[in-house]
C-alpha atoms as a PDB file:
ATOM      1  CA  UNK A   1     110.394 155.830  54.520  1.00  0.00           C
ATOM      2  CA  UNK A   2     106.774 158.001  55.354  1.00  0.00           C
ATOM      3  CA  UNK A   3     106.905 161.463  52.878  1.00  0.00           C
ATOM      4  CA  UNK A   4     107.655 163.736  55.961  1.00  0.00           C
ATOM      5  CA  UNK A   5     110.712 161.942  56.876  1.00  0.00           C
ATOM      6  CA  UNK A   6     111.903 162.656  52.904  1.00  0.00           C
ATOM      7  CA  UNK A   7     110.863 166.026  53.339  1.00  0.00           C
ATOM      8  CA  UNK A   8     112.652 166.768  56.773  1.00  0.00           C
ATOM      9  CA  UNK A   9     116.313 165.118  54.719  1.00  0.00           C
ATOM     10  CA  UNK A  10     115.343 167.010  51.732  1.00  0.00           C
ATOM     11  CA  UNK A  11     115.254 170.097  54.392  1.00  0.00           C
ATOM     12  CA  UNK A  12     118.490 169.358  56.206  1.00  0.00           C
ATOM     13  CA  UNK A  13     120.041 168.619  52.893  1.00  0.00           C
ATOM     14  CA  UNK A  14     119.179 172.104  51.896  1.00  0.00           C
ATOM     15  CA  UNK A  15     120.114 173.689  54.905  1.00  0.00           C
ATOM     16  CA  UNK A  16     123.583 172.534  54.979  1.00  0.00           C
ATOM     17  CA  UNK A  17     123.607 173.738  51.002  1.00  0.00           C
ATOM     18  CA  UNK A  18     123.060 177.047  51.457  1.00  0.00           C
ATOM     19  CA  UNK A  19     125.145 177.836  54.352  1.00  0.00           C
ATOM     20  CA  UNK A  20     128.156 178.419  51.871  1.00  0.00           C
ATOM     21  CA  UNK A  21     127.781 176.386  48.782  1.00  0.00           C
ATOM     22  CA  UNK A  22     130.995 177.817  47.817  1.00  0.00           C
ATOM     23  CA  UNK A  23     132.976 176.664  50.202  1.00  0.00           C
ATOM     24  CA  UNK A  24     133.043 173.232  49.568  1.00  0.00           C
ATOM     25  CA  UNK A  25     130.435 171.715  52.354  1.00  0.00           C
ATOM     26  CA  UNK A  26     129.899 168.288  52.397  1.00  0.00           C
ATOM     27  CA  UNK A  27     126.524 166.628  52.754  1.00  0.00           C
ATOM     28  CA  UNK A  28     124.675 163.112  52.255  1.00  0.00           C
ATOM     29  CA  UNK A  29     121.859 163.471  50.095  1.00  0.00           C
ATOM     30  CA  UNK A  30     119.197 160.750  50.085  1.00  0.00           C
ATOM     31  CA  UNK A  31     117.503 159.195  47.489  1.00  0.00           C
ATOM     32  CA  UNK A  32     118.652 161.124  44.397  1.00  0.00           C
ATOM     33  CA  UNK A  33     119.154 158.860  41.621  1.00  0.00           C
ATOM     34  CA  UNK A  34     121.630 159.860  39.021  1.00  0.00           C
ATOM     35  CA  UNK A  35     121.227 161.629  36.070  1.00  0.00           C
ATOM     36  CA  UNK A  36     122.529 158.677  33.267  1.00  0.00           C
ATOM     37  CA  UNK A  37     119.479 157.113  34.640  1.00  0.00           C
ATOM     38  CA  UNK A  38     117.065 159.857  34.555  1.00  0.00           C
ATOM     39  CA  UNK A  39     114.057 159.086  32.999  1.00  0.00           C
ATOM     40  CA  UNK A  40     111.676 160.942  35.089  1.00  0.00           C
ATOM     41  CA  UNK A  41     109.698 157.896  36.650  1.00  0.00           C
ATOM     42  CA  UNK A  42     106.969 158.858  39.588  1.00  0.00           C
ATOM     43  CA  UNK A  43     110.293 158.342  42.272  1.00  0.00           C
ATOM     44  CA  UNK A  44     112.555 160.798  40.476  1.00  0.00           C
ATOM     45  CA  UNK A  45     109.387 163.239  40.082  1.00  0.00           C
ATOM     46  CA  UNK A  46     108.637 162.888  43.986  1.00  0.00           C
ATOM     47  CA  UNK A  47     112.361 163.593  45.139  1.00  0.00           C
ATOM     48  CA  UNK A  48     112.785 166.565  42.654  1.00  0.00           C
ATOM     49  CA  UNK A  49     109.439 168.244  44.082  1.00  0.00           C
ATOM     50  CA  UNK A  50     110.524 167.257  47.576  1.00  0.00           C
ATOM     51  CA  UNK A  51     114.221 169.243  47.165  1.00  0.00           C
ATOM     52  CA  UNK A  52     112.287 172.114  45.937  1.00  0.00           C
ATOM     53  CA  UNK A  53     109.958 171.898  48.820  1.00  0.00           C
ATOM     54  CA  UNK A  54     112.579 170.839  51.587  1.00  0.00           C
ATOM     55  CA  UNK A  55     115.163 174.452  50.115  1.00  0.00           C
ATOM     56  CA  UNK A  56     112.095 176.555  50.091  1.00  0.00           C
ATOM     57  CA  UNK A  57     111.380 175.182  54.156  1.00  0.00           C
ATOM     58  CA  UNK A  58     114.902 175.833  54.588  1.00  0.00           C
ATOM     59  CA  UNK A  59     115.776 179.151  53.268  1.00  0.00           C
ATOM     60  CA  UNK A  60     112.060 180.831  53.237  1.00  0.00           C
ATOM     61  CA  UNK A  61     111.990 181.064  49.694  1.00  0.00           C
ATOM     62  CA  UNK A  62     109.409 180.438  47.344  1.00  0.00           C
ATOM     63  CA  UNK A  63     111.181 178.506  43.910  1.00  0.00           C
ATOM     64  CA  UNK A  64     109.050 177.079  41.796  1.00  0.00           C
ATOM     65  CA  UNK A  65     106.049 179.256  42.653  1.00  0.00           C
ATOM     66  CA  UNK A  66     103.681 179.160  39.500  1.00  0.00           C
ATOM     67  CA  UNK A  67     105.861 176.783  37.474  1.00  0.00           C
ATOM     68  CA  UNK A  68     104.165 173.849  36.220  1.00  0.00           C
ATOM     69  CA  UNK A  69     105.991 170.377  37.433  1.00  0.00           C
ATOM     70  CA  UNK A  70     106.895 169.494  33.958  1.00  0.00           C
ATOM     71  CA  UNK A  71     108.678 172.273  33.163  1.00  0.00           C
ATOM     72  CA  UNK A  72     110.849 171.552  36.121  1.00  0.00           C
ATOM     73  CA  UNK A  73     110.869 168.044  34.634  1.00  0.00           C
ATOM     74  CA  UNK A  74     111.845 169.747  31.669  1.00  0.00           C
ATOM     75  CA  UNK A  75     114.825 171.559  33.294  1.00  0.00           C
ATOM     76  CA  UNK A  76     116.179 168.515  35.071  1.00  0.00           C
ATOM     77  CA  UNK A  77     115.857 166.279  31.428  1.00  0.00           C
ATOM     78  CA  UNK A  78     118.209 168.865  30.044  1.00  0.00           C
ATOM     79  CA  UNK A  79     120.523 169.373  32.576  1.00  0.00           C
ATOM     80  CA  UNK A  80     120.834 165.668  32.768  1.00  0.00           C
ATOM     81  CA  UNK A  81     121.729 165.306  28.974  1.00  0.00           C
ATOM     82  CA  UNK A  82     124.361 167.664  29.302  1.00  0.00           C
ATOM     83  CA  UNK A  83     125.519 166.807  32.475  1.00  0.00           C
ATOM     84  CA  UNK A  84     125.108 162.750  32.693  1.00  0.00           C
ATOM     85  CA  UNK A  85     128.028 162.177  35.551  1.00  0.00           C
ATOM     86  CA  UNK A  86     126.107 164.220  37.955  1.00  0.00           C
ATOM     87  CA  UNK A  87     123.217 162.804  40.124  1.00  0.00           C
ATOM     88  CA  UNK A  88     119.695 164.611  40.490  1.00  0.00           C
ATOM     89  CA  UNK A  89     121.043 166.874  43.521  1.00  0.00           C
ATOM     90  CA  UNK A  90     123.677 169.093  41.611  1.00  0.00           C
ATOM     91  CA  UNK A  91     120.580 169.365  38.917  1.00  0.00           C
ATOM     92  CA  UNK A  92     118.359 170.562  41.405  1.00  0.00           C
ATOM     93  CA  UNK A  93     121.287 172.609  42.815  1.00  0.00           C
ATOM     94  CA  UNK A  94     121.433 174.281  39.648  1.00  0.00           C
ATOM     95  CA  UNK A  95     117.668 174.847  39.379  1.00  0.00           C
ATOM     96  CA  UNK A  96     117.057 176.697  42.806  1.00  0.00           C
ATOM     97  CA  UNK A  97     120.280 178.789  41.347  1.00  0.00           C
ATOM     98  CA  UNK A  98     118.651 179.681  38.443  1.00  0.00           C
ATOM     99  CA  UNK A  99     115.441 181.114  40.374  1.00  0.00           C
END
């Protein structure tokens, strides 16, 4: 799948997020691999960037600006150890949440 097609389903994905997160909405997300196997490999690091940059398209925001990549690897190593049933969306859920 070409980068802007990832991007564009990162955007959806994000989209249909925020129109009420808590209301239950139900979404498919691509490509996020799940936290138990988290190990931050060049795929996990590309789809992480991409959510940030597909909910930042979506909602006009601007998360992330002037944070260095690894400490949003950083965030998403930790989240993971606590959290090893969940997949790389609901830590990146809880990132953008935290910005």
């Amino acid at each position: 799948m070409k980068i802007s097609r990832w991007f564009g389903v990162l955007a959806v994905a994000a989209t249909l997020w925020s129109v009420n997160p808590t209301q239950g909405f139900a979404y498919t997300t691509k490509g996020a691999g799940e936290c138990s196997t988290w190990v931050g490999g060049l795929d996990d690091r590309f789809w992480v960037l991409g959510y940030i940059t597909g909910h930042n398209n979506a909602m006009d925001k601007d998360v992330g600006k002037d944070v260095k990549p690894d400490e949003i690897y950083k965030f998403v190593t930790k989240y993971c150890k606590q959290n090893p049933a969940d997949d790389l969306d609901d830590a990146m859920s809880s990132y953008v949440r935290t910005q």
